[in-house]
PDB file of N, CA and C in Angstrom:
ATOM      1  N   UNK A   1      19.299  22.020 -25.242  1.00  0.00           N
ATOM      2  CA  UNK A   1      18.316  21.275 -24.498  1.00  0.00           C
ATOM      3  C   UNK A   1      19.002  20.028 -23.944  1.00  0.00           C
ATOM      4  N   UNK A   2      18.599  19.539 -22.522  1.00  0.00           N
ATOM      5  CA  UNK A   2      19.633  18.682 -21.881  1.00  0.00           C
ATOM      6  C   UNK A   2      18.734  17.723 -21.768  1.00  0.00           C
ATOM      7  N   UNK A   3      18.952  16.199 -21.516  1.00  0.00           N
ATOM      8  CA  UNK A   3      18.157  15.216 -21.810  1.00  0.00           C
ATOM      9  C   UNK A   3      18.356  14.718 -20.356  1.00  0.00           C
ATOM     10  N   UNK A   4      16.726  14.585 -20.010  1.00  0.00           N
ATOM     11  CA  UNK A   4      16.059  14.351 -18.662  1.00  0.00           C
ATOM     12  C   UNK A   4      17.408  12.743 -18.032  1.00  0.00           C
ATOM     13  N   UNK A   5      17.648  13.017 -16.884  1.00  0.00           N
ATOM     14  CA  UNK A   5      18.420  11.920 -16.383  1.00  0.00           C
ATOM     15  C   UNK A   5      17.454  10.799 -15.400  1.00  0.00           C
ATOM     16  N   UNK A   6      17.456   9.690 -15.690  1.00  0.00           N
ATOM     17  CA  UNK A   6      16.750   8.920 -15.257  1.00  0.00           C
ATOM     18  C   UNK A   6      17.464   8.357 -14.026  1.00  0.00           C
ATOM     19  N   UNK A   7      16.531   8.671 -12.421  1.00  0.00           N
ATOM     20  CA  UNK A   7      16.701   8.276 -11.444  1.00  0.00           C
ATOM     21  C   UNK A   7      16.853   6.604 -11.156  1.00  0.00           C
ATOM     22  N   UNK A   8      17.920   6.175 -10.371  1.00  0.00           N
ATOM     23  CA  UNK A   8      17.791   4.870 -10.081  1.00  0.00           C
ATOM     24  C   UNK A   8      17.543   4.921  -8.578  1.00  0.00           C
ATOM     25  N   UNK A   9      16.942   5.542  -8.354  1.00  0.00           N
ATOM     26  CA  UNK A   9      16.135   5.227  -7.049  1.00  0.00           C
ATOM     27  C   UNK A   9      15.064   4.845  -7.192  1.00  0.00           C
ATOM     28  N   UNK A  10      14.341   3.970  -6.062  1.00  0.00           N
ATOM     29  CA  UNK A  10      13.394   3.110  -6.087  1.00  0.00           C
ATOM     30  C   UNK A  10      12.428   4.348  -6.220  1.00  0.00           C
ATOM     31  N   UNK A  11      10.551   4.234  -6.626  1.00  0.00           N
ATOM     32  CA  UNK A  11       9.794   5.088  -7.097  1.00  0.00           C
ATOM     33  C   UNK A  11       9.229   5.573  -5.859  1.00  0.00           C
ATOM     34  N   UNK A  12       9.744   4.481  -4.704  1.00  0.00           N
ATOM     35  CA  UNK A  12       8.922   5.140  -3.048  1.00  0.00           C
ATOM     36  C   UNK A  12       9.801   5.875  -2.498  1.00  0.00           C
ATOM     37  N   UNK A  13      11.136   6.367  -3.117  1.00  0.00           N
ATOM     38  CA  UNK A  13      11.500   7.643  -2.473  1.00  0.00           C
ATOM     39  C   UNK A  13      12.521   7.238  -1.206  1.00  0.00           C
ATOM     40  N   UNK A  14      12.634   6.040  -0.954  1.00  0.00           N
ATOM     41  CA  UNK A  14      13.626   5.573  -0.110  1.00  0.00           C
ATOM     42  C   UNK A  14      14.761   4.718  -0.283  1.00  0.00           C
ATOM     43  N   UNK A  15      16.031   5.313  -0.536  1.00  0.00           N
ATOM     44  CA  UNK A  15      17.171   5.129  -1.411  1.00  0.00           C
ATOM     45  C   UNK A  15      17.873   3.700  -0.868  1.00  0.00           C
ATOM     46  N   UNK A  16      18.296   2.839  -1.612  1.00  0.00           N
ATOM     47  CA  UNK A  16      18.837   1.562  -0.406  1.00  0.00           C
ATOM     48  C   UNK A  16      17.844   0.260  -0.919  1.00  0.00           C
ATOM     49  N   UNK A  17      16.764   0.591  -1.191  1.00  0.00           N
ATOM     50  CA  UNK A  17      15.495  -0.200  -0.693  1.00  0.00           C
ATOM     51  C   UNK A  17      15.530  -1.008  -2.055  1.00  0.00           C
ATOM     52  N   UNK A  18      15.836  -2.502  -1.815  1.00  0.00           N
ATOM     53  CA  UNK A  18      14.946  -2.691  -3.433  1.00  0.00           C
ATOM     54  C   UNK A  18      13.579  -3.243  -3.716  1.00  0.00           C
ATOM     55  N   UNK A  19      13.720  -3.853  -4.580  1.00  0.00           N
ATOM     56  CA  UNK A  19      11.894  -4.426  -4.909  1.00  0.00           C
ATOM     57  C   UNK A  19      11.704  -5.433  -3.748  1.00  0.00           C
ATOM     58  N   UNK A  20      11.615  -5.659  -2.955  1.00  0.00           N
ATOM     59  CA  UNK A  20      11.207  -6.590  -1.840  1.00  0.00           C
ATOM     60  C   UNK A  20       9.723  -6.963  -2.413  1.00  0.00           C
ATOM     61  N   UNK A  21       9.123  -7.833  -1.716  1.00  0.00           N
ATOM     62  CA  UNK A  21       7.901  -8.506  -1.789  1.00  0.00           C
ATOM     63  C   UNK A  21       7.088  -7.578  -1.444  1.00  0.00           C
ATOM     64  N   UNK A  22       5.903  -7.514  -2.155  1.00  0.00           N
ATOM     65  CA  UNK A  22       5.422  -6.267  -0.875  1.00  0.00           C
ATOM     66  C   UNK A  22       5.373  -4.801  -0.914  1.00  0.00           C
ATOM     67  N   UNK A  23       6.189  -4.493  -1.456  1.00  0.00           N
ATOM     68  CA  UNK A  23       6.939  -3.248  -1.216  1.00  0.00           C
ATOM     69  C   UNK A  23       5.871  -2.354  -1.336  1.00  0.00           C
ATOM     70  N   UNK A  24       5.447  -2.419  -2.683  1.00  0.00           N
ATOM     71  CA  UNK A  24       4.221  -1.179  -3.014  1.00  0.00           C
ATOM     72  C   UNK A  24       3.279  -1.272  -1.934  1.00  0.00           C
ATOM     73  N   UNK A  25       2.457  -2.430  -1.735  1.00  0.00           N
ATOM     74  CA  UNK A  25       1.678  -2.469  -0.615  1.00  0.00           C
ATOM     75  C   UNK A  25       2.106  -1.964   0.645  1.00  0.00           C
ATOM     76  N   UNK A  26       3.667  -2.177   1.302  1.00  0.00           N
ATOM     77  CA  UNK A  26       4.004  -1.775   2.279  1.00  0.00           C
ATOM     78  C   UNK A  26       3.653  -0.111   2.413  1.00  0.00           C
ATOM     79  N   UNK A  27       4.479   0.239   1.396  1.00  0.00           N
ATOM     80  CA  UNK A  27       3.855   1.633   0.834  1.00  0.00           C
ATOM     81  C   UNK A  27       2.695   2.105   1.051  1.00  0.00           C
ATOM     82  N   UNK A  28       1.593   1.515   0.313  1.00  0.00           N
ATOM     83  CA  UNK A  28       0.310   1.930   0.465  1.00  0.00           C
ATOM     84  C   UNK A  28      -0.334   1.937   1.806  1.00  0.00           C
ATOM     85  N   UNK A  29       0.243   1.272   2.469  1.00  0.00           N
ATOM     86  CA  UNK A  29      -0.234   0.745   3.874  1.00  0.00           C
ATOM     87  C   UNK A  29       0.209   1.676   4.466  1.00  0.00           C
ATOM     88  N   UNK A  30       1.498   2.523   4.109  1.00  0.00           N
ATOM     89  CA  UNK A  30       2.431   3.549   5.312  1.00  0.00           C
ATOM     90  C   UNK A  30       1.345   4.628   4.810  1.00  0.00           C
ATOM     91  N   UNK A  31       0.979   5.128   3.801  1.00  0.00           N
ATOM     92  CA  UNK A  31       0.397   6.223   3.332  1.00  0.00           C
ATOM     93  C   UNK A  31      -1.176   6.376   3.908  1.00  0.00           C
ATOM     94  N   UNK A  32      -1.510   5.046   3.550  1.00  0.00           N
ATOM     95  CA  UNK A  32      -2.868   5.302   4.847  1.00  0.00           C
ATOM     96  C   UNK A  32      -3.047   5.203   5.999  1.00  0.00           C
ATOM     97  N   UNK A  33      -2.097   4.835   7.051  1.00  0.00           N
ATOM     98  CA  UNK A  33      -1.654   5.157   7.818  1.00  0.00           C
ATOM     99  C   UNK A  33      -1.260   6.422   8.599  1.00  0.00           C
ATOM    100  N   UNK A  34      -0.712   6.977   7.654  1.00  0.00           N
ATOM    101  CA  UNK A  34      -0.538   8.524   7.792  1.00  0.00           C
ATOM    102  C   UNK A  34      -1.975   9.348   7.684  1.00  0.00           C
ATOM    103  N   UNK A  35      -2.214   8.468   6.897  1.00  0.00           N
ATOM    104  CA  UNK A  35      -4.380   9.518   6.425  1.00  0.00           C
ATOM    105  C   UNK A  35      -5.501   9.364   7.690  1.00  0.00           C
ATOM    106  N   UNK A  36      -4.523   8.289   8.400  1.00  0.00           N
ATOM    107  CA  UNK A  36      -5.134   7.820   9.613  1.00  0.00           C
ATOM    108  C   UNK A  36      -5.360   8.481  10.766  1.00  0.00           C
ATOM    109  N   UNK A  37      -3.862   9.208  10.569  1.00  0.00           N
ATOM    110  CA  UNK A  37      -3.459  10.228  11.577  1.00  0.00           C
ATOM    111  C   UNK A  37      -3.972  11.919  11.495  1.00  0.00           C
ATOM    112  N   UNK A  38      -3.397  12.078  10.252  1.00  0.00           N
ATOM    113  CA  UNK A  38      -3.724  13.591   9.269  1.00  0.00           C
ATOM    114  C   UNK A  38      -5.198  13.835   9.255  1.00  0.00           C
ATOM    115  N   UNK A  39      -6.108  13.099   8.829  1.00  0.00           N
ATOM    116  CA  UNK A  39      -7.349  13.417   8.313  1.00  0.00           C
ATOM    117  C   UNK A  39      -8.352  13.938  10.006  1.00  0.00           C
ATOM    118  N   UNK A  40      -8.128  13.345  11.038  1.00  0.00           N
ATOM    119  CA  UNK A  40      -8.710  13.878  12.759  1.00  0.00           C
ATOM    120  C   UNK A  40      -7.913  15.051  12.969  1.00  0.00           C
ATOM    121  N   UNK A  41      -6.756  15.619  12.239  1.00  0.00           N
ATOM    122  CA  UNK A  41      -5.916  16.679  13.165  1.00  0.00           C
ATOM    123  C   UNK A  41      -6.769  17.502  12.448  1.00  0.00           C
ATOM    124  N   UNK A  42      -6.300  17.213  10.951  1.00  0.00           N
ATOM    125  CA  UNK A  42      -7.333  18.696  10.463  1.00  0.00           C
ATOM    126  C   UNK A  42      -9.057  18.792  10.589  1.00  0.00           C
ATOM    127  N   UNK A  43      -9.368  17.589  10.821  1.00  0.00           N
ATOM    128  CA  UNK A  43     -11.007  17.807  11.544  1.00  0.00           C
ATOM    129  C   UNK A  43     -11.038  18.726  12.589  1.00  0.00           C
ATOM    130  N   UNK A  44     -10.095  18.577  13.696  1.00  0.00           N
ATOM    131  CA  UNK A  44      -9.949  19.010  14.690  1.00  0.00           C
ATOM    132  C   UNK A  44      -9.067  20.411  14.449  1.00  0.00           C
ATOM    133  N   UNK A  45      -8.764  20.564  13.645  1.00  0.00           N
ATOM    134  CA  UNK A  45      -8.355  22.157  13.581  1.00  0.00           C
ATOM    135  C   UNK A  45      -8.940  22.966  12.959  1.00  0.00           C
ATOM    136  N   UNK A  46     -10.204  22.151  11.893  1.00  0.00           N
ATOM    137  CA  UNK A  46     -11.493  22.904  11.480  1.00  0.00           C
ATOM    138  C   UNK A  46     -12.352  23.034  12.149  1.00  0.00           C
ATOM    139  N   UNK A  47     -12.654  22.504  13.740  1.00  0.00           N
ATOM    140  CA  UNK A  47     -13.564  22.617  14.413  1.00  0.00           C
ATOM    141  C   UNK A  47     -14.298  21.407  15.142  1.00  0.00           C
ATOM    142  N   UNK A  48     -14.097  20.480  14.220  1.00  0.00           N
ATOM    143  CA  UNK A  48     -15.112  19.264  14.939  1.00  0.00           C
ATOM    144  C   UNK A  48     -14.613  18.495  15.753  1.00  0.00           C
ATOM    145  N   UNK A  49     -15.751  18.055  16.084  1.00  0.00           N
ATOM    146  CA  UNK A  49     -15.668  17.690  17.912  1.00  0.00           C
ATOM    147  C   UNK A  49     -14.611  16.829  18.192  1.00  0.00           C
ATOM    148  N   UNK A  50     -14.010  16.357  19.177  1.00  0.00           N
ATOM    149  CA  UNK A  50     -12.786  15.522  19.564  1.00  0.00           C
ATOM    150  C   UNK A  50     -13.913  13.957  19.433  1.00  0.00           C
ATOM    151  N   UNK A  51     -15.030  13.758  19.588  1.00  0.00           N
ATOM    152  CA  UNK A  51     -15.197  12.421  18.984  1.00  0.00           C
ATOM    153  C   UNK A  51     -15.872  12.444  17.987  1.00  0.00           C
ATOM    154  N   UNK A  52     -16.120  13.300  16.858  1.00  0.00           N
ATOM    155  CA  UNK A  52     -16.217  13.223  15.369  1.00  0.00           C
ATOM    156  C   UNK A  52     -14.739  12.653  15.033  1.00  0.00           C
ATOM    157  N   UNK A  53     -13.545  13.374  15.732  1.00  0.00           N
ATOM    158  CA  UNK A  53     -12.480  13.006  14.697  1.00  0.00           C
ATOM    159  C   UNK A  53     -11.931  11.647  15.814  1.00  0.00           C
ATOM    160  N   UNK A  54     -12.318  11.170  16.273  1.00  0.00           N
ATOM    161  CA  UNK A  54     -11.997   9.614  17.366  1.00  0.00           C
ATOM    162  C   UNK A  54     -12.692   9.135  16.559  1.00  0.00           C
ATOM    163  N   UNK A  55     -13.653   9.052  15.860  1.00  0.00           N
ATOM    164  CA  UNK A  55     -14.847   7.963  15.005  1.00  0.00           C
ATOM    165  C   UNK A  55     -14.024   7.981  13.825  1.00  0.00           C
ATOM    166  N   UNK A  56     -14.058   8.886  13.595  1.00  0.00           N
ATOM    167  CA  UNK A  56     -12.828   8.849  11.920  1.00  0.00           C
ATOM    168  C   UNK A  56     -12.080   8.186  11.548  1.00  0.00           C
ATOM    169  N   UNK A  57     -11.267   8.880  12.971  1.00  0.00           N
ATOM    170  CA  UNK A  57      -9.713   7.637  12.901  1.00  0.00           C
ATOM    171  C   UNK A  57     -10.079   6.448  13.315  1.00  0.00           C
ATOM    172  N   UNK A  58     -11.179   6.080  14.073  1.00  0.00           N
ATOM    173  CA  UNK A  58     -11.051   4.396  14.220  1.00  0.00           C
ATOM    174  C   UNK A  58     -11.650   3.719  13.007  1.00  0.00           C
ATOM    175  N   UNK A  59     -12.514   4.847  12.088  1.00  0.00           N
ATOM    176  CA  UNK A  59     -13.478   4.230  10.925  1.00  0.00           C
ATOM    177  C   UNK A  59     -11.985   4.099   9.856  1.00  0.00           C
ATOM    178  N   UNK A  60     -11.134   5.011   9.812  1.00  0.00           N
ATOM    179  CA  UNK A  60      -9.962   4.784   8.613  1.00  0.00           C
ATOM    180  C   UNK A  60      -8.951   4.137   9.053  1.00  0.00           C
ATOM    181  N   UNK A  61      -8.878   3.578  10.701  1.00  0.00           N
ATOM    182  CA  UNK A  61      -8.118   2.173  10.773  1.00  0.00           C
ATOM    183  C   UNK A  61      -8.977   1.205  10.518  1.00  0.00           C
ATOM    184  N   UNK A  62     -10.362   0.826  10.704  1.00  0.00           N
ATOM    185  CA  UNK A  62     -10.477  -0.029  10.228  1.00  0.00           C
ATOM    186  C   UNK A  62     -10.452  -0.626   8.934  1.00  0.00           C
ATOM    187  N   UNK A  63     -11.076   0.859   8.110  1.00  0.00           N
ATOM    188  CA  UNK A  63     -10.858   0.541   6.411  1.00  0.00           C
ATOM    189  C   UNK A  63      -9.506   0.034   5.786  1.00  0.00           C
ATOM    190  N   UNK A  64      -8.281   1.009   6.730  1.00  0.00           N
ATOM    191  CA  UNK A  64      -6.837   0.541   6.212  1.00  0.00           C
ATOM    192  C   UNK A  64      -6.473  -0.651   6.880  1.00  0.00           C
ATOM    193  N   UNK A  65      -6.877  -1.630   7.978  1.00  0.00           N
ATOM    194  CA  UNK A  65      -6.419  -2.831   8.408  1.00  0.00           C
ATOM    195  C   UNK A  65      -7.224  -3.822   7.352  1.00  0.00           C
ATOM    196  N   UNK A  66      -8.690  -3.776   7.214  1.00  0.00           N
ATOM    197  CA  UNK A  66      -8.949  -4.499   6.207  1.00  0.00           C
ATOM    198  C   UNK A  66      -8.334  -5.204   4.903  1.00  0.00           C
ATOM    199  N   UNK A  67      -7.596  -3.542   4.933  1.00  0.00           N
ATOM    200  CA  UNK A  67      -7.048  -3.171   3.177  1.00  0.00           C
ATOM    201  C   UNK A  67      -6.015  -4.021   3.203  1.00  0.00           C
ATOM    202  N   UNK A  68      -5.208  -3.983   4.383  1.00  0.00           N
ATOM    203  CA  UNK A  68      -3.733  -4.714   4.639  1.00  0.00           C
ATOM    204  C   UNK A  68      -4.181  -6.229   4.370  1.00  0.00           C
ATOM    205  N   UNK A  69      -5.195  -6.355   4.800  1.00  0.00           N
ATOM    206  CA  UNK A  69      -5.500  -8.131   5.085  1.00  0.00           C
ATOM    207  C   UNK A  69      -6.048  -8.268   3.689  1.00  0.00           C
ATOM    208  N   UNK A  70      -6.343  -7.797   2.919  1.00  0.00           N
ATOM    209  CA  UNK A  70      -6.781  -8.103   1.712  1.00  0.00           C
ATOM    210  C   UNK A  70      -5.633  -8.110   0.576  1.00  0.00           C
ATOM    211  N   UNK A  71      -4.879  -6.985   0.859  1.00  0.00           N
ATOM    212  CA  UNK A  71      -3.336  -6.702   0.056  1.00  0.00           C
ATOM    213  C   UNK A  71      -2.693  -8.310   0.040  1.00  0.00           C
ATOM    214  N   UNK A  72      -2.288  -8.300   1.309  1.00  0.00           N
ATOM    215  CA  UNK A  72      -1.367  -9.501   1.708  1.00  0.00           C
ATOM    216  C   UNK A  72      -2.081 -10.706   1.218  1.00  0.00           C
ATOM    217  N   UNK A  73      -3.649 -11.013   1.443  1.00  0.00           N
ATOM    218  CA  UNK A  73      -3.923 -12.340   1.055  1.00  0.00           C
ATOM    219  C   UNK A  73      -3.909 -12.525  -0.750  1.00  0.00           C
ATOM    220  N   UNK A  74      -3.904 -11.270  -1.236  1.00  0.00           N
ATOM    221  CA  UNK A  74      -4.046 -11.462  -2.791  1.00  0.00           C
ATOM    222  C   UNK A  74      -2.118 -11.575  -3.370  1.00  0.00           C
ATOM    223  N   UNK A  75      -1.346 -10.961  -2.642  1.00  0.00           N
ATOM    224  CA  UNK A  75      -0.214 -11.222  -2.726  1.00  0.00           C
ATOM    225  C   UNK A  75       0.576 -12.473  -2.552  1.00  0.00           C
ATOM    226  N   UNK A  76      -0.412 -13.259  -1.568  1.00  0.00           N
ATOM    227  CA  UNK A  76       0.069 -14.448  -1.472  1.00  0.00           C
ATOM    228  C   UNK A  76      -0.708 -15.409  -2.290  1.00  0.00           C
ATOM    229  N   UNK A  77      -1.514 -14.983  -2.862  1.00  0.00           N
ATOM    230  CA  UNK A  77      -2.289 -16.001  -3.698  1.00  0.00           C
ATOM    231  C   UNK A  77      -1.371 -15.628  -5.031  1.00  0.00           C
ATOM    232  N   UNK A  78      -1.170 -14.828  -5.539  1.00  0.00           N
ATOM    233  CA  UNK A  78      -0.525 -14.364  -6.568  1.00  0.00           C
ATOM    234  C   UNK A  78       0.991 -15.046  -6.555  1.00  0.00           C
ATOM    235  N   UNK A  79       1.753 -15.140  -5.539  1.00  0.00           N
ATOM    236  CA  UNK A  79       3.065 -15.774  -5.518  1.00  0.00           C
ATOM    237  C   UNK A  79       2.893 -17.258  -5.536  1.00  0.00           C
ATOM    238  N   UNK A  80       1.599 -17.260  -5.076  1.00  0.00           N
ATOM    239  CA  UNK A  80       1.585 -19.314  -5.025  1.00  0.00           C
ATOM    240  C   UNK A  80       1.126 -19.501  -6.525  1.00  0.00           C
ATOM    241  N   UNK A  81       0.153 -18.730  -6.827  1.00  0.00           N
ATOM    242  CA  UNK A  81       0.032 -19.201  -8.478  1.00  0.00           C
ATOM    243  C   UNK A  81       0.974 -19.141  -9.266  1.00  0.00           C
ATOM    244  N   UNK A  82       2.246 -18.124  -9.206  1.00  0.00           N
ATOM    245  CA  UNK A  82       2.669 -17.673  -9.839  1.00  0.00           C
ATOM    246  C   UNK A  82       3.958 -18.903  -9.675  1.00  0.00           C
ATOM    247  N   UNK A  83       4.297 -19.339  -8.314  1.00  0.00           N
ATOM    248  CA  UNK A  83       4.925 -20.624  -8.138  1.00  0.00           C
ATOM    249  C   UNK A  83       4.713 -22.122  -8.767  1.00  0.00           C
ATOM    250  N   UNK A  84       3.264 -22.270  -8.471  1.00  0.00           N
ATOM    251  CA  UNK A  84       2.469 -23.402  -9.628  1.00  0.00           C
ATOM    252  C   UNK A  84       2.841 -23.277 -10.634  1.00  0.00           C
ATOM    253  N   UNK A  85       2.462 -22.220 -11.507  1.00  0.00           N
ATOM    254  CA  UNK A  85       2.114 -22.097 -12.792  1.00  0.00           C
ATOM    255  C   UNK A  85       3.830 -22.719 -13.601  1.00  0.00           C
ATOM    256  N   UNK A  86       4.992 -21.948 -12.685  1.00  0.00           N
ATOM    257  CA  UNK A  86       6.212 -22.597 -13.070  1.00  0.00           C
ATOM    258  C   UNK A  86       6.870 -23.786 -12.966  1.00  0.00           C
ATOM    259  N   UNK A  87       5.813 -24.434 -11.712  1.00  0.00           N
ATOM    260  CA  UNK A  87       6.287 -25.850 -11.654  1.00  0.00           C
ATOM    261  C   UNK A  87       5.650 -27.054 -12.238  1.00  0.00           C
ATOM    262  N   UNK A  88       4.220 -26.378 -12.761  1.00  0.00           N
ATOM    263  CA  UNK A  88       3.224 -27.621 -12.934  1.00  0.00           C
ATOM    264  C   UNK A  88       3.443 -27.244 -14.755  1.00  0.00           C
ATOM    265  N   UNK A  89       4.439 -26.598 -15.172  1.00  0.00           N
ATOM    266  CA  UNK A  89       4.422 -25.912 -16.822  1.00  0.00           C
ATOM    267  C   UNK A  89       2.917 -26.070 -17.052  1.00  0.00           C
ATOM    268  N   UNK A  90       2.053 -25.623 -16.422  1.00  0.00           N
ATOM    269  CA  UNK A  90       0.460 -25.067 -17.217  1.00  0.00           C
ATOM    270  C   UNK A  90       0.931 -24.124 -17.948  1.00  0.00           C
ATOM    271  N   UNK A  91       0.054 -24.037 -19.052  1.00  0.00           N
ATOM    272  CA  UNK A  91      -0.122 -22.758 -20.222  1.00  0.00           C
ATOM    273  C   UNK A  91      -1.223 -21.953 -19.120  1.00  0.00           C
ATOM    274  N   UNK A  92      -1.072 -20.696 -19.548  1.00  0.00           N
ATOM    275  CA  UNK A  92      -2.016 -19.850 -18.624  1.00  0.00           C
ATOM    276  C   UNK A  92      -2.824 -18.877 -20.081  1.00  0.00           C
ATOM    277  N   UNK A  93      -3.948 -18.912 -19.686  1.00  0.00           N
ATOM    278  CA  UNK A  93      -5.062 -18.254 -20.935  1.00  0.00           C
ATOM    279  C   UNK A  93      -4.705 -17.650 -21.366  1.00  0.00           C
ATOM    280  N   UNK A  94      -4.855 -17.697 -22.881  1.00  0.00           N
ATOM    281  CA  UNK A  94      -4.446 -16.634 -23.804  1.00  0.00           C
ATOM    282  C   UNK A  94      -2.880 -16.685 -24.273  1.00  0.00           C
ATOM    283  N   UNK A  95      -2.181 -17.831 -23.930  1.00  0.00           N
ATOM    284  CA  UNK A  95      -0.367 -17.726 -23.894  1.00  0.00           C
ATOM    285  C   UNK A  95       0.096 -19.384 -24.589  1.00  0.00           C
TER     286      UNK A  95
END
């Protein structure tokens, strides 16, 4: 029995890349993006109408631009606290 070898490639599958800021979100953002695209073709290759799947895709860009603006503003709230918290030495709850 041979013992599983542990990949050092990053977990998004794109070799090179390291933890950048972001990254996962960037990720998540490329993937719905793609759902953006994917989810009207196969409407449209199951049958429904060319503006059932135009309403779709503009209803799952808007859900995924939201998402982006919400990602990014909690990311940046998270790096500024996370900046404070090291400069102002606060104890943070529970620590």
């Amino acid at each position: 029995m041979s013992v599983p070898r542990q990949s050092t490639e990053p977990p998004s599958g794109t070799p090179g890349r390291g933890a950048a800021p972001g990254g996962a979100a960037g990720d998540l953002v490329r993937w719905a993006a793609f759902g953006c695209v994917l989810v009207p073709l196969v409407l449209l290759w199951c049958g429904d109408s060319l503006a059932g799947a135009a309403a779709t895709a503009l209803g799952l860009a808007a859900v995924t631009g939201a998402c982006r603006l919400l990602i990014g503003r909690s990311e940046r709230c998270a790096a500024r606290e996370r900046g404070a918290g090291s400069r102002s030495g606060r104890k943070t709850p529970g620590g």
